[in-house]
Structure formats: C-alpha cells, structure tokens
C-alpha atoms as a PDB file:
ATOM      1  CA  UNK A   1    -131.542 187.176  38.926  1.00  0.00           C
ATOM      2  CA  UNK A   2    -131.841 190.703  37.192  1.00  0.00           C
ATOM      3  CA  UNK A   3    -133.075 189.006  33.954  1.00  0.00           C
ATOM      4  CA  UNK A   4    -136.184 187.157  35.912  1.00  0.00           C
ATOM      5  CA  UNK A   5    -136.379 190.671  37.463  1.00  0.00           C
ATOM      6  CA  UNK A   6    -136.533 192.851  34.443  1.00  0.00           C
ATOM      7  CA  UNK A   7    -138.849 189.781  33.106  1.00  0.00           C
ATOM      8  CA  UNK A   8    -141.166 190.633  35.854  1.00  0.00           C
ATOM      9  CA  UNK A   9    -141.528 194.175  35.218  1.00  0.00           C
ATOM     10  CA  UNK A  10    -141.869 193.867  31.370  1.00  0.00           C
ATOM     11  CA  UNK A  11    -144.630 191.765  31.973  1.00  0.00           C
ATOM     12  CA  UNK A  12    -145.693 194.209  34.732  1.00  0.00           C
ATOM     13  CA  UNK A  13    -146.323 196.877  31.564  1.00  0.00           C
ATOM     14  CA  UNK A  14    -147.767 194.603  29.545  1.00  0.00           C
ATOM     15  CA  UNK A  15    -150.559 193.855  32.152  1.00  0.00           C
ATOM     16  CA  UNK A  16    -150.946 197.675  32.836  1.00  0.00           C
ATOM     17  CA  UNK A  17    -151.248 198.523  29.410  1.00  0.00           C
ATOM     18  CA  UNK A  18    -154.001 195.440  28.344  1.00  0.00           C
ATOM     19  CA  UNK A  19    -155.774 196.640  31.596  1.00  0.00           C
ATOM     20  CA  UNK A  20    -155.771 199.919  29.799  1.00  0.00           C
ATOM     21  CA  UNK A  21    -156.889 198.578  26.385  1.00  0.00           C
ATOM     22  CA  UNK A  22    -159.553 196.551  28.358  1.00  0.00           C
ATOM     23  CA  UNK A  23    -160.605 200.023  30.420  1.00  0.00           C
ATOM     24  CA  UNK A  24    -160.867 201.712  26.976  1.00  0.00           C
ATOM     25  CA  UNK A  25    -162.818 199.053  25.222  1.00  0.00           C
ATOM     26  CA  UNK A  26    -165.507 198.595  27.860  1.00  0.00           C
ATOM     27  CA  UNK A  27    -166.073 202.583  27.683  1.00  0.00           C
ATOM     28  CA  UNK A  28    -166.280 202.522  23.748  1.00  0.00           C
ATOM     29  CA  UNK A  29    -168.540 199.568  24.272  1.00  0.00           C
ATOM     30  CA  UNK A  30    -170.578 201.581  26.371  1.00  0.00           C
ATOM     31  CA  UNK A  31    -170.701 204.784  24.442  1.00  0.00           C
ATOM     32  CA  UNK A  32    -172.070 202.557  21.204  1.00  0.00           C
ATOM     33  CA  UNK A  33    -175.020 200.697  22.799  1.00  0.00           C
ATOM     34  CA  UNK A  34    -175.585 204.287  24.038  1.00  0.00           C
ATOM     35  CA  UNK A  35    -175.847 205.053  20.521  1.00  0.00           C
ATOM     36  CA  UNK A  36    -177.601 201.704  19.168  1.00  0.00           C
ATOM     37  CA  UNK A  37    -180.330 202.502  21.836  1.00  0.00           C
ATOM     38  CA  UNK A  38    -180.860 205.795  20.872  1.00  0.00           C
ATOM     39  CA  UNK A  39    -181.248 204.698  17.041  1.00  0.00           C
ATOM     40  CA  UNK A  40    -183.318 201.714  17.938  1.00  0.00           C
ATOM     41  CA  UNK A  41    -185.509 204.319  19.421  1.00  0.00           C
ATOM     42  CA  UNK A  42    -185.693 206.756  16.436  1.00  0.00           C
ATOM     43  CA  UNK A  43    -186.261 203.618  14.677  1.00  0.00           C
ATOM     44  CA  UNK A  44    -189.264 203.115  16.649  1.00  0.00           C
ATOM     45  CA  UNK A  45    -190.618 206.347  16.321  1.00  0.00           C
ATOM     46  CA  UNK A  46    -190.075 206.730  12.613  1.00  0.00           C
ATOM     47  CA  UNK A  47    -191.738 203.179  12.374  1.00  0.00           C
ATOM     48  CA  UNK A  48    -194.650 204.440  14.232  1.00  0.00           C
ATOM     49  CA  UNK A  49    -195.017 207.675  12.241  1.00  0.00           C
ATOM     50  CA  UNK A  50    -195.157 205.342   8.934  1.00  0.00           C
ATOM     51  CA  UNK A  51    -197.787 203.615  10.276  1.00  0.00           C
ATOM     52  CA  UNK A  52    -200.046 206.017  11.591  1.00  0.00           C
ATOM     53  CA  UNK A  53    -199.543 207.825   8.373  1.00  0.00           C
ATOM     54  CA  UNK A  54    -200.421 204.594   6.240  1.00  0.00           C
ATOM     55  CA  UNK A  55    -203.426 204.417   8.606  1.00  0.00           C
ATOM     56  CA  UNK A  56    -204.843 208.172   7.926  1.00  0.00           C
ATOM     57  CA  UNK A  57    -207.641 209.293   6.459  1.00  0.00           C
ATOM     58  CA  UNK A  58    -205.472 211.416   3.861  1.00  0.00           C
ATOM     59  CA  UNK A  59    -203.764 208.265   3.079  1.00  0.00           C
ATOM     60  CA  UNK A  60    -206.607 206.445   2.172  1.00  0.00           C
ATOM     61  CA  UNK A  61    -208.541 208.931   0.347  1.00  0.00           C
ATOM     62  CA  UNK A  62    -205.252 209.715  -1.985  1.00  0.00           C
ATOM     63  CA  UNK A  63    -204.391 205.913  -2.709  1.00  0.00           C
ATOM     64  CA  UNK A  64    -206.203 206.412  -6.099  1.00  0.00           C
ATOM     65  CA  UNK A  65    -203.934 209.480  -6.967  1.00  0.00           C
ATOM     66  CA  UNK A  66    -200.748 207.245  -6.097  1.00  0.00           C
ATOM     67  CA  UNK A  67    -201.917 204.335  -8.208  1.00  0.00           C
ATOM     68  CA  UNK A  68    -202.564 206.455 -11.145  1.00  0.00           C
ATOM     69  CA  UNK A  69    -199.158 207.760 -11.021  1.00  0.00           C
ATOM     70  CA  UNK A  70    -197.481 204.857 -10.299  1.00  0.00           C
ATOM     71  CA  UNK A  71    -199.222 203.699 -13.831  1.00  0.00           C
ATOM     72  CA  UNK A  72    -198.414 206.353 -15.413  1.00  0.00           C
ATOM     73  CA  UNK A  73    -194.618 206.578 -14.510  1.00  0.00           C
ATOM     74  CA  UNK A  74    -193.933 202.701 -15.415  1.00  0.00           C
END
C-alpha cells in the first residue's frame, strides 16, 4: 500500500509543478501580445508617418532631386 501511496504523491508534484509551468506560460503569453500590440501599434504609426510624408508637398516638389541622384549613384 505505501508504494500506491508514495505513487500518489509523486504524481501529486508532478501536477503542482505543470500547474506551475502552465501558470507561468499563460503570464509570458500575456506579457508578449502585450508587447506584439504595442509594436503593431508603432507599426501603425510609423506606417502612417511614411505615408503622409510620401504625400507632402516637400515630397513631391524634391522627387526630381531624388531621381537625379538615384541616376547618378547607379
């Protein structure tokens, strides 16, 4: 009987300590789509920045200036 017993309790640990493995997961998990929401917004942003920037005035009036360069730097 002490051999079913000390059975029991070995398995006992293991279930404590995969209940702690799945605690400690499920917070990591949490902390990173934390993080991969805060980069999808900089993302965003930055996105938006390009494009307002593609779409300005000073953009437009300098495209010649880029091409030429371009051109000139192969």
């Amino acid at each position: 009987m002490a051999s079913h017993e000390d059975e029991l309790a070995r398995l006992r640990g293991e279930l404590l300590a995969a209940q702690l493995t799945v605690r400690e997961l499920r917070e990591r998990n949490a902390e990173l789509a934390k993080r991969v929401d805060a980069e999808q917004s900089t993302a965003k942003l930055f996105a938006q920045q390009l494009q307002d920037l593609r779409h300005s005035r000073s953009w437009k009036v300098t495209t010649p200036l880029r091409v030429v360069m371009r051109r000139t730097r192969g």
